[in-house]
PDB file of N, CA and C in Angstrom:
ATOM      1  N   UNK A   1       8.872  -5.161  -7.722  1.00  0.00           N
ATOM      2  CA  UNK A   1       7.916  -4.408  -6.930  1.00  0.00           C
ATOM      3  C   UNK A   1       7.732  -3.033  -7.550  1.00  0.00           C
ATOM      4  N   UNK A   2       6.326  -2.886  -7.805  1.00  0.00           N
ATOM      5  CA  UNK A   2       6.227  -1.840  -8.153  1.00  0.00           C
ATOM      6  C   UNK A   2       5.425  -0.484  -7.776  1.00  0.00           C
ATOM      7  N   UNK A   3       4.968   0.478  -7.811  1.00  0.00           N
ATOM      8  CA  UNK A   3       4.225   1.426  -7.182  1.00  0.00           C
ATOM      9  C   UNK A   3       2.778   1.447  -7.642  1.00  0.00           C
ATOM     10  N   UNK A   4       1.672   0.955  -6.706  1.00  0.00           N
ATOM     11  CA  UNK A   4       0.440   0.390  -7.041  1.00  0.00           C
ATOM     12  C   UNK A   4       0.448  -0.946  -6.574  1.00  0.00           C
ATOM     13  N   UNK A   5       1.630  -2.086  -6.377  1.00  0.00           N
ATOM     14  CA  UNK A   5       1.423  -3.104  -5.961  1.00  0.00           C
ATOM     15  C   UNK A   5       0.724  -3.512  -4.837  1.00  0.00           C
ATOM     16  N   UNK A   6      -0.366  -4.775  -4.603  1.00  0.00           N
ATOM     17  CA  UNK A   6      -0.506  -4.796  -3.109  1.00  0.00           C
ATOM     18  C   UNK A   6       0.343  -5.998  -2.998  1.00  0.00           C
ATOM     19  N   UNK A   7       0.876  -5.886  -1.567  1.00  0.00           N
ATOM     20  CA  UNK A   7       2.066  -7.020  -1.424  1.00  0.00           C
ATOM     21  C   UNK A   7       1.378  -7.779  -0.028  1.00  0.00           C
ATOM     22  N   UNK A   8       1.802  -9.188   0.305  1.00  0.00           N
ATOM     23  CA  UNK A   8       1.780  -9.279   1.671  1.00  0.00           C
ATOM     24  C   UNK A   8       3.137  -9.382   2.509  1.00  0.00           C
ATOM     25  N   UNK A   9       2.715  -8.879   3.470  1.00  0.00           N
ATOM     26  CA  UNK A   9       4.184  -8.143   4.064  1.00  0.00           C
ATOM     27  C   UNK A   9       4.052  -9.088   5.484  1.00  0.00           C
ATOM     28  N   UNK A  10       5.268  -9.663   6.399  1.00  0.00           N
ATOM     29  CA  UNK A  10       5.461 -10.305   7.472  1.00  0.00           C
ATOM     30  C   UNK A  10       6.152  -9.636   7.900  1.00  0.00           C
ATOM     31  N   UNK A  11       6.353  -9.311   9.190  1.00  0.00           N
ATOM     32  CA  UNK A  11       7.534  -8.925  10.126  1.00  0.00           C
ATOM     33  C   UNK A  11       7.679  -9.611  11.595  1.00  0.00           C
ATOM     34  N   UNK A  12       8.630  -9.738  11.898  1.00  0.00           N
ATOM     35  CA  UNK A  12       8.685 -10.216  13.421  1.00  0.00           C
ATOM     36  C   UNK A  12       7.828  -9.777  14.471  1.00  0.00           C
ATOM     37  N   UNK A  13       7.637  -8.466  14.725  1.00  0.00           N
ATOM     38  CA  UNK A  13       6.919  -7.427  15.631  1.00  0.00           C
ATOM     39  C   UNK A  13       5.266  -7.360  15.006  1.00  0.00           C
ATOM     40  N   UNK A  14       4.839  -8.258  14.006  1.00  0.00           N
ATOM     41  CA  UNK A  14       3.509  -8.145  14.033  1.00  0.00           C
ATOM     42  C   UNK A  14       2.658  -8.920  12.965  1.00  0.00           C
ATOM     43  N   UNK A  15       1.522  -8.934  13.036  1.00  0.00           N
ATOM     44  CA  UNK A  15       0.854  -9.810  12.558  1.00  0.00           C
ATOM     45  C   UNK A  15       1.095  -9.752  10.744  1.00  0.00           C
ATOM     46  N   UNK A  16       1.093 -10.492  10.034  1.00  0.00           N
ATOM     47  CA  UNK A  16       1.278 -10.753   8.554  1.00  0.00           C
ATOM     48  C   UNK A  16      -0.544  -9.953   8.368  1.00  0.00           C
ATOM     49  N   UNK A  17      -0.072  -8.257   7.261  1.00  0.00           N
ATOM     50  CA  UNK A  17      -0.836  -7.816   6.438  1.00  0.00           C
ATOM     51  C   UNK A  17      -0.959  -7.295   5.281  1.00  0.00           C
ATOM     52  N   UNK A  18      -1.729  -6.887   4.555  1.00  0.00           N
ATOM     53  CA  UNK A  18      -1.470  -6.940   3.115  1.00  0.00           C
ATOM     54  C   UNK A  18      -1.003  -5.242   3.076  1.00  0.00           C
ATOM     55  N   UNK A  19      -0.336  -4.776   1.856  1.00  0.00           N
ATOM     56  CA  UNK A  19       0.529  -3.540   1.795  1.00  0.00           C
ATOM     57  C   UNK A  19       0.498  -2.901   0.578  1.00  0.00           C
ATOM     58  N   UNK A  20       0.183  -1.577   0.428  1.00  0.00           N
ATOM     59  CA  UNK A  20       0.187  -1.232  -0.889  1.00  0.00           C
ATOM     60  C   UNK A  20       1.366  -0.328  -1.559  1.00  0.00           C
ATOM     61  N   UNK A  21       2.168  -0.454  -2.213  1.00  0.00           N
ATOM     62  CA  UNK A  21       3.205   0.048  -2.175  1.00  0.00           C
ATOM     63  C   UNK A  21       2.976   1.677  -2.898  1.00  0.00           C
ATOM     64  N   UNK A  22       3.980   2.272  -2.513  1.00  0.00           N
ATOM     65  CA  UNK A  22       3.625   3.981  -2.926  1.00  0.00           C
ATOM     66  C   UNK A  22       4.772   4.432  -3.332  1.00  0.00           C
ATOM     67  N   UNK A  23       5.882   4.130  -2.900  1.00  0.00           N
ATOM     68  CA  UNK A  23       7.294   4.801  -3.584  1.00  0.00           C
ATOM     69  C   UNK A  23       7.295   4.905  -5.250  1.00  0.00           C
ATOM     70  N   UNK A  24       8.492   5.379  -5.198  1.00  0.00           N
ATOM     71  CA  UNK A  24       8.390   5.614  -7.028  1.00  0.00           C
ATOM     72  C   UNK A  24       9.439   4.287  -7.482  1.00  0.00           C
ATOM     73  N   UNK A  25       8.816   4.028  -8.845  1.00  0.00           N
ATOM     74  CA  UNK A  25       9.245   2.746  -9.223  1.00  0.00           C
ATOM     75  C   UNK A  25      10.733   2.505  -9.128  1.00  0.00           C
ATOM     76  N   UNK A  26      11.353   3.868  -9.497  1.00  0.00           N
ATOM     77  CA  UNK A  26      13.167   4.059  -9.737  1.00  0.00           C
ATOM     78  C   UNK A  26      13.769   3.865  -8.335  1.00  0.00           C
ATOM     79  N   UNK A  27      13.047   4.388  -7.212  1.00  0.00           N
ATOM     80  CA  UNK A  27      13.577   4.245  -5.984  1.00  0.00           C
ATOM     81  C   UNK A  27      13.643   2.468  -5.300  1.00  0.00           C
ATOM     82  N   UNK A  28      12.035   2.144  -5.575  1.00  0.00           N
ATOM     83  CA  UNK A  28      12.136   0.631  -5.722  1.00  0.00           C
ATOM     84  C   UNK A  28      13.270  -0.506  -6.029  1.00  0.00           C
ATOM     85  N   UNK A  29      13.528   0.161  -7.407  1.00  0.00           N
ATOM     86  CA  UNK A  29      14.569  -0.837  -7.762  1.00  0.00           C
ATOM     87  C   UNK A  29      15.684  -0.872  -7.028  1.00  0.00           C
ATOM     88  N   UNK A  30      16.402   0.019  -6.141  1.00  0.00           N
ATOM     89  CA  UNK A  30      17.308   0.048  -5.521  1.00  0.00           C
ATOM     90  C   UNK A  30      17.678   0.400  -4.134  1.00  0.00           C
ATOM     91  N   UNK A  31      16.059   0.842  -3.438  1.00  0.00           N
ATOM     92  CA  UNK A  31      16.068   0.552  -2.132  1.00  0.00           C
ATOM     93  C   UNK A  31      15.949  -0.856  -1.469  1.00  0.00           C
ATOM     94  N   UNK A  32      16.040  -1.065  -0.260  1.00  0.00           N
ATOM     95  CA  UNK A  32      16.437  -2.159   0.853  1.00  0.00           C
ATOM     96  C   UNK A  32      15.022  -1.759   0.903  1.00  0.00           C
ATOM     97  N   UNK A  33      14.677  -0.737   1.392  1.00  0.00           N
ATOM     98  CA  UNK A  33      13.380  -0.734   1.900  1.00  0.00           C
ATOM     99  C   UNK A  33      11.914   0.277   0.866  1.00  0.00           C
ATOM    100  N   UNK A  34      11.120  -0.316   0.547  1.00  0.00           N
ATOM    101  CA  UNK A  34       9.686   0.570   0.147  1.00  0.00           C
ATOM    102  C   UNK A  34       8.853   1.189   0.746  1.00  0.00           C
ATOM    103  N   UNK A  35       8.001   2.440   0.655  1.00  0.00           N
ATOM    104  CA  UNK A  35       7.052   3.143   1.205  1.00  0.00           C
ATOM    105  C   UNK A  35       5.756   2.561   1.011  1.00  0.00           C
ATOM    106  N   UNK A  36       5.235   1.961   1.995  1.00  0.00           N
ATOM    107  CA  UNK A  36       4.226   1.545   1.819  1.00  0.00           C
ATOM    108  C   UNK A  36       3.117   2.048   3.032  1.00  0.00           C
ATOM    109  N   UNK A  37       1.476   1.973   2.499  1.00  0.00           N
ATOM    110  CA  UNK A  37       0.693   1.804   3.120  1.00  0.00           C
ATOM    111  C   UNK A  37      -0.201   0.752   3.903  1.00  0.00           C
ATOM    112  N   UNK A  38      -0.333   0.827   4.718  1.00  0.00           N
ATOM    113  CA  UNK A  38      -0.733  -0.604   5.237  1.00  0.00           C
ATOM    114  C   UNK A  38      -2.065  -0.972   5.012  1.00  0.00           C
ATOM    115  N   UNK A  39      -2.751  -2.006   4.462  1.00  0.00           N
ATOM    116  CA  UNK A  39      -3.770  -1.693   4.154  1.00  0.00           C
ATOM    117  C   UNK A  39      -4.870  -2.427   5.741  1.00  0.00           C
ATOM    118  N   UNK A  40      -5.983  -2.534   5.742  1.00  0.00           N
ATOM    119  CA  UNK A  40      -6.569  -2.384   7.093  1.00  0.00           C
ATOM    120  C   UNK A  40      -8.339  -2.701   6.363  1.00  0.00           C
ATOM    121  N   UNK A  41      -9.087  -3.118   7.627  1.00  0.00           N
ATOM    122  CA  UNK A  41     -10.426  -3.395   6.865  1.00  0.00           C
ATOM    123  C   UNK A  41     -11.754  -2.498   7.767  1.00  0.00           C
ATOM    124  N   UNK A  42     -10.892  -1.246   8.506  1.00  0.00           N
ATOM    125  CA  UNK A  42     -11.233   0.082   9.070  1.00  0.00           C
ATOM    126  C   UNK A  42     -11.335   0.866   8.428  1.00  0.00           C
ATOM    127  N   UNK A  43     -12.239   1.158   7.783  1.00  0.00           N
ATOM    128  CA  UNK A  43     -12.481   2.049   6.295  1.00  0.00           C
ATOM    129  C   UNK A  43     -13.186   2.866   7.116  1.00  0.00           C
ATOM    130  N   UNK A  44     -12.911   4.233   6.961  1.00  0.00           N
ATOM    131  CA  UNK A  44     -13.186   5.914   7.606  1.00  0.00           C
ATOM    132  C   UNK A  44     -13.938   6.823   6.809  1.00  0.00           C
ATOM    133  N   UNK A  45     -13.576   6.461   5.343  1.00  0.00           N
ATOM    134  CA  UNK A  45     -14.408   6.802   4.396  1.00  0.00           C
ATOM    135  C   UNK A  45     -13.621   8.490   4.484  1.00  0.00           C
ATOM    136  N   UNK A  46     -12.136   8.355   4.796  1.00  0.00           N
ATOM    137  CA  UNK A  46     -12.071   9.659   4.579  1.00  0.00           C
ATOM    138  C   UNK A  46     -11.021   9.804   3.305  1.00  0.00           C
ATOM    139  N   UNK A  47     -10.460  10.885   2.688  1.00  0.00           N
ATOM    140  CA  UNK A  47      -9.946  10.879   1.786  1.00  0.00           C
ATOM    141  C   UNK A  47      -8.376  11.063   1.255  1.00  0.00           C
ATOM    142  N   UNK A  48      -7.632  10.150   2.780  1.00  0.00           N
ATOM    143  CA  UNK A  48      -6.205   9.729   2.852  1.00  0.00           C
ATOM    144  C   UNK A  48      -6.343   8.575   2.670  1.00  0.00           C
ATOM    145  N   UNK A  49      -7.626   7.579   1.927  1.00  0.00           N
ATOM    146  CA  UNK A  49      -7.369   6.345   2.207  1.00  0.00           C
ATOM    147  C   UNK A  49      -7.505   5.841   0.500  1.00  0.00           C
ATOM    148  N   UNK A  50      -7.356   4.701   0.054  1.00  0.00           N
ATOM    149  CA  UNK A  50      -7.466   4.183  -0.970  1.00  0.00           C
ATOM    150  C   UNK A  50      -8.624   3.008  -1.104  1.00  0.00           C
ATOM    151  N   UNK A  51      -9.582   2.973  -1.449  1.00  0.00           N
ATOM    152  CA  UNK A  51     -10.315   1.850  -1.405  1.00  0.00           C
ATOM    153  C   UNK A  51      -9.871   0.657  -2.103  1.00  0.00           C
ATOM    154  N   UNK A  52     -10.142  -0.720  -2.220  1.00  0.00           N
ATOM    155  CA  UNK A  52      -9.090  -1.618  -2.355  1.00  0.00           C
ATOM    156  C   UNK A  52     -10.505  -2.723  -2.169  1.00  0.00           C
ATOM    157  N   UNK A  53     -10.337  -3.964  -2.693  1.00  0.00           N
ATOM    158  CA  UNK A  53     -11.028  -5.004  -2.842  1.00  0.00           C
ATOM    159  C   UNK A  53     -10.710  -5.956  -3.552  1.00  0.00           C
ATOM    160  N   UNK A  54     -11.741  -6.379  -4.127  1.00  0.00           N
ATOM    161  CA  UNK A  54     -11.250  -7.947  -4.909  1.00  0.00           C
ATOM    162  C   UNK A  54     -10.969  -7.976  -6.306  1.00  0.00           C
ATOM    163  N   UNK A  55     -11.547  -6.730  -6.879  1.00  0.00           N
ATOM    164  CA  UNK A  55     -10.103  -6.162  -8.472  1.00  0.00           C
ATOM    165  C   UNK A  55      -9.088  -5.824  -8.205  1.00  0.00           C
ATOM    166  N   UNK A  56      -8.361  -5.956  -6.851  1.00  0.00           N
ATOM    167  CA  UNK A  56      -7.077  -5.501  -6.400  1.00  0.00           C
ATOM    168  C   UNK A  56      -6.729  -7.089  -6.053  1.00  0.00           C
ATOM    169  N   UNK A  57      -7.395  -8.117  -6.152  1.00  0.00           N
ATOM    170  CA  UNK A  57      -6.787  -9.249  -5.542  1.00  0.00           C
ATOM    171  C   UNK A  57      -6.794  -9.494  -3.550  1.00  0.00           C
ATOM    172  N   UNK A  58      -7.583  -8.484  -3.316  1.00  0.00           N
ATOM    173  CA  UNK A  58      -7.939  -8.713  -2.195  1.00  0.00           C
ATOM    174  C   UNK A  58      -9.182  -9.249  -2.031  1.00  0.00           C
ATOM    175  N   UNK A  59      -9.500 -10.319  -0.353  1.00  0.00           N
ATOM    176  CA  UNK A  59     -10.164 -10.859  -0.174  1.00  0.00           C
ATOM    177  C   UNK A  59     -11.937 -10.334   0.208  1.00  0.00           C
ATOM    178  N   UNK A  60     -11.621  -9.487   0.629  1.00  0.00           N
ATOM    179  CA  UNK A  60     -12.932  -8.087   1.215  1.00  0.00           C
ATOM    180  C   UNK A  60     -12.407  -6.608   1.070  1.00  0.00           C
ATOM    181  N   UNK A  61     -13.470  -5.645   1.143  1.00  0.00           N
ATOM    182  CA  UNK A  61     -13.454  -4.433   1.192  1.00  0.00           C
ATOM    183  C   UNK A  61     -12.699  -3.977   2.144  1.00  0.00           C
ATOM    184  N   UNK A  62     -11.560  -3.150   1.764  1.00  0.00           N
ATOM    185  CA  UNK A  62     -10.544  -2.544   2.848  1.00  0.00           C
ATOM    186  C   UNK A  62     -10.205  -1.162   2.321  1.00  0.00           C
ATOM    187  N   UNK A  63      -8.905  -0.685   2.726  1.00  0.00           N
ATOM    188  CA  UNK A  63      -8.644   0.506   2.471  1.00  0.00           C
ATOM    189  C   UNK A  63      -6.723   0.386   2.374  1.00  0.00           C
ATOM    190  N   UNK A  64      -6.250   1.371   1.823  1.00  0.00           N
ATOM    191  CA  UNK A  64      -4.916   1.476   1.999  1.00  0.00           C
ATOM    192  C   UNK A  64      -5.111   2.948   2.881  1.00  0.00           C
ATOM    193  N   UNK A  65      -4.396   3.065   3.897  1.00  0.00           N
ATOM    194  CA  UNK A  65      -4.367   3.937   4.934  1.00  0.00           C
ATOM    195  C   UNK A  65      -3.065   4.844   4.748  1.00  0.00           C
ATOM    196  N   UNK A  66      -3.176   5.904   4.031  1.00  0.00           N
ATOM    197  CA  UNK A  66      -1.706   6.883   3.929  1.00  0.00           C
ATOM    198  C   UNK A  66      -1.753   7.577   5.206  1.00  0.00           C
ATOM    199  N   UNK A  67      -2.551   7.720   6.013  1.00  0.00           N
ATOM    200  CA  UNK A  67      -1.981   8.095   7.164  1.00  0.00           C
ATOM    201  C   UNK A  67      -1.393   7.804   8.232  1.00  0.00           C
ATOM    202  N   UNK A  68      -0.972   6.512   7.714  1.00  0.00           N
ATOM    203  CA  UNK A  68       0.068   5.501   8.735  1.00  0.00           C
ATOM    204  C   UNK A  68       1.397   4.837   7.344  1.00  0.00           C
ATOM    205  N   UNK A  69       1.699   5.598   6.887  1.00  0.00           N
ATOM    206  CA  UNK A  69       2.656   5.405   5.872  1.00  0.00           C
ATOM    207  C   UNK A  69       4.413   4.918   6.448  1.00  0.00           C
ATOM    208  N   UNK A  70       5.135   4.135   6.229  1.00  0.00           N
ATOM    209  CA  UNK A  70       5.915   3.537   6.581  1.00  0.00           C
ATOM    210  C   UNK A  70       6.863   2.858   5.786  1.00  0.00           C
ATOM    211  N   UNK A  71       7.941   2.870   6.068  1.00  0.00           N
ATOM    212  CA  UNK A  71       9.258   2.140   5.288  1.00  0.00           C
ATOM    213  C   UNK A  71       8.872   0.438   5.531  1.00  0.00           C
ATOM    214  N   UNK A  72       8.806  -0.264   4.686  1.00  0.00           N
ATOM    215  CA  UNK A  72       9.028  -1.668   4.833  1.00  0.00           C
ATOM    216  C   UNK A  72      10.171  -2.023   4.215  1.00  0.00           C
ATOM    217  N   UNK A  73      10.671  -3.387   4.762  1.00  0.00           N
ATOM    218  CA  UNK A  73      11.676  -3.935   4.282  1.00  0.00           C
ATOM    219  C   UNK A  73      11.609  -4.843   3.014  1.00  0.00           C
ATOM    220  N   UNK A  74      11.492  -4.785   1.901  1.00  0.00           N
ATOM    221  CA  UNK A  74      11.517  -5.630   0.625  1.00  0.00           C
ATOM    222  C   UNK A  74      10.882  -7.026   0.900  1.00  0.00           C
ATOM    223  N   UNK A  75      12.517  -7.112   1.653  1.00  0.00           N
ATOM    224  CA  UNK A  75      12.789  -8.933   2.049  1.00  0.00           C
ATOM    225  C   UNK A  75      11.463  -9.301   2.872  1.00  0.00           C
ATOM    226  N   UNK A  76      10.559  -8.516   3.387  1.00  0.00           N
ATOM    227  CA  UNK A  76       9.502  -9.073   4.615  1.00  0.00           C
ATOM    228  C   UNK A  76       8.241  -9.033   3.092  1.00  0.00           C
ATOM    229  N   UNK A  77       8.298  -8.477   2.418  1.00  0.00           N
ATOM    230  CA  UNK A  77       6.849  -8.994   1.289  1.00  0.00           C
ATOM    231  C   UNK A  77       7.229  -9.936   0.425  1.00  0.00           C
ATOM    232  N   UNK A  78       6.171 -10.727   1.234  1.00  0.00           N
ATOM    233  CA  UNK A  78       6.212 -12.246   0.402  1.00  0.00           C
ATOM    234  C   UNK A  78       5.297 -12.448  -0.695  1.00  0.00           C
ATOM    235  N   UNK A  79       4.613 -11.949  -0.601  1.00  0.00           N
ATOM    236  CA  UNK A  79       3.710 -12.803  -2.057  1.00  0.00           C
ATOM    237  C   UNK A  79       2.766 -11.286  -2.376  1.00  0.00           C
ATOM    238  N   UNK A  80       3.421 -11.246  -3.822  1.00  0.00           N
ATOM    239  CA  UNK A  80       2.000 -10.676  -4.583  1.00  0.00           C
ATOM    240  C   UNK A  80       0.681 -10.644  -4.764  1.00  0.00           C
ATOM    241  N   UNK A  81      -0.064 -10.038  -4.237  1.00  0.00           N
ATOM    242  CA  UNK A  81      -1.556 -10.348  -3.882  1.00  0.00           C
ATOM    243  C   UNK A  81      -2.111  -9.166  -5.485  1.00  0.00           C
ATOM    244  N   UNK A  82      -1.679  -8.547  -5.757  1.00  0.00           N
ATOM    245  CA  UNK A  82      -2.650  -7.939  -7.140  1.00  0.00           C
ATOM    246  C   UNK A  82      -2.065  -5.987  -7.205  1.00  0.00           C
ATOM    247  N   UNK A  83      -2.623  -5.724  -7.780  1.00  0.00           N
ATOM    248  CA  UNK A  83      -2.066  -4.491  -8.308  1.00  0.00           C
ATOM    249  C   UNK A  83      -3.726  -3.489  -8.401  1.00  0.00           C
ATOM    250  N   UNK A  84      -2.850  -2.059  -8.283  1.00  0.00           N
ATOM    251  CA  UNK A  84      -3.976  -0.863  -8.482  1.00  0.00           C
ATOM    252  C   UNK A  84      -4.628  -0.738 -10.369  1.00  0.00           C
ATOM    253  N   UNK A  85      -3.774  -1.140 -10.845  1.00  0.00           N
ATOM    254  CA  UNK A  85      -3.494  -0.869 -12.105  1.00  0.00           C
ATOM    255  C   UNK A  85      -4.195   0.253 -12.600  1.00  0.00           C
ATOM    256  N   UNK A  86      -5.098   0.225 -13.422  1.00  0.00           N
ATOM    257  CA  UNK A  86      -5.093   1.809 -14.057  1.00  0.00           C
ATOM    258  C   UNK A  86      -5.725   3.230 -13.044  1.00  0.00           C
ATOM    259  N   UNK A  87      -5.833   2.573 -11.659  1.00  0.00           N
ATOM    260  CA  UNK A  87      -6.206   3.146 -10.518  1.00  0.00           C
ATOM    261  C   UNK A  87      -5.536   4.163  -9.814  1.00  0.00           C
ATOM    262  N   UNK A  88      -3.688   3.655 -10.269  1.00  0.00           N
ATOM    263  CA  UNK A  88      -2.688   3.958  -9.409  1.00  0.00           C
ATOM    264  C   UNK A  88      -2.716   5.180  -9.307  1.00  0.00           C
ATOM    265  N   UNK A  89      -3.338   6.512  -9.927  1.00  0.00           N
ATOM    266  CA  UNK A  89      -3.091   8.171  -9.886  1.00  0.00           C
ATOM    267  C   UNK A  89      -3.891   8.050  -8.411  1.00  0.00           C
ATOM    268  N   UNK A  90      -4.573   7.183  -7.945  1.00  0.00           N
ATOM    269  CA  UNK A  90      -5.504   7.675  -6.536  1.00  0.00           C
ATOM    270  C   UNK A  90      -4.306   7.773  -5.605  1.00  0.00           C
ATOM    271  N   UNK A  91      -3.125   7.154  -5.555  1.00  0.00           N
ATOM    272  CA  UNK A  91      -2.037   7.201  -4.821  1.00  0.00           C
ATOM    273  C   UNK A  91      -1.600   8.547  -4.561  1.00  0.00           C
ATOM    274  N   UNK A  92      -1.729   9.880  -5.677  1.00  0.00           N
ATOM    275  CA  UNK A  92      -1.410  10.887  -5.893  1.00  0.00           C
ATOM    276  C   UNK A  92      -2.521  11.765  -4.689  1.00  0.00           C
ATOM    277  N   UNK A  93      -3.286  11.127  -5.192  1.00  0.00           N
ATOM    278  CA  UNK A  93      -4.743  11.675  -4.867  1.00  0.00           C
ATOM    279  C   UNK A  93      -4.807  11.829  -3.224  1.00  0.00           C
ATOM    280  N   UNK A  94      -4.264  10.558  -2.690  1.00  0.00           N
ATOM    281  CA  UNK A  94      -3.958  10.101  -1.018  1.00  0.00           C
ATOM    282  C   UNK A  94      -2.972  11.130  -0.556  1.00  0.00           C
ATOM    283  N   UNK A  95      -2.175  10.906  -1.152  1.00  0.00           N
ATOM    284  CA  UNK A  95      -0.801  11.353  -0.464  1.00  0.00           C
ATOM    285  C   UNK A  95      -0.826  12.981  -0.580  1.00  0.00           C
ATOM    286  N   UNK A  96      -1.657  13.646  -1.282  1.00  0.00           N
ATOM    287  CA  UNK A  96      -2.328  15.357  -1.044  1.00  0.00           C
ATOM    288  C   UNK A  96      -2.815  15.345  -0.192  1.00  0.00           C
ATOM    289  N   UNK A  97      -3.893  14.179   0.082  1.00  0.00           N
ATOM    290  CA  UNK A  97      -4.655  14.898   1.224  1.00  0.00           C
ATOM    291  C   UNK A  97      -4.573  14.235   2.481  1.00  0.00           C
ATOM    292  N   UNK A  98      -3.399  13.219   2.867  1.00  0.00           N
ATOM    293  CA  UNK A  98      -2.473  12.997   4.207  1.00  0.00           C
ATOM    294  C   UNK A  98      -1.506  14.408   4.227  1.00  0.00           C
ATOM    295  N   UNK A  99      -0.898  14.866   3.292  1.00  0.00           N
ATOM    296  CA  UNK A  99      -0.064  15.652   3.547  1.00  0.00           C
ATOM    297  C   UNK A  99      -1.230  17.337   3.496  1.00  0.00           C
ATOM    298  N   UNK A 100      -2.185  17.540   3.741  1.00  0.00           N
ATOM    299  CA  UNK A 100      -3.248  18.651   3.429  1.00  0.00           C
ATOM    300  C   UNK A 100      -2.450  19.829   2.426  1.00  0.00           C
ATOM    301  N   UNK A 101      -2.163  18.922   0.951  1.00  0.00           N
ATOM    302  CA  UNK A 101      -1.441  19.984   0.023  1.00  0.00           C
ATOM    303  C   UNK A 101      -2.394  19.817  -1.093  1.00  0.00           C
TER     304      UNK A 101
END
């Protein structure tokens, strides 16, 4: 798992959705749990979000939402759905302007 990944994520407490991961790769390797964004198909068009689609391996136009940012558990993302790839600095880009720095 890496930072830029979109994952799909299950948990007991809620419906199976897709997840974009944000932690740093070194922390990855040895946390239980990753920082991820949840991604959502409520696009606000504002500029804590990540746009995301079907060069990401997603099915429709969505968003990764850093303003609902959250620890997931590894073990709950099941399947690799696609990656930000040379995209991934927008992660930088999000996480300034959820945090207004």
């Amino acid at each position: 798992m890496r930072r830029g990944d979109l994952w799909w994520g299950e948990s007991p407490d809620e419906k199976g959705r897709p997840f974009l991961i944000v932690s740093r790769d070194r922390g990855n390797e040895v946390m239980q749990r990753v920082v991820v964004a949840p991604v959502t198909r409520n696009i606000r068009g504002i500029p804590s979000e990540v746009q995301l689609g079907t060069d990401e391996g997603l099915p429709v136009e969505c968003v990764a939402s850093f303003d609902n940012l959250r620890p997931f558990p590894k073990a709950m993302l099941v399947r690799h759905l696609g990656t930000l790839g040379p995209r991934s600095y927008e992660i930088c880009r999000a996480l300034g302007a959820m945090a207004d720095c």
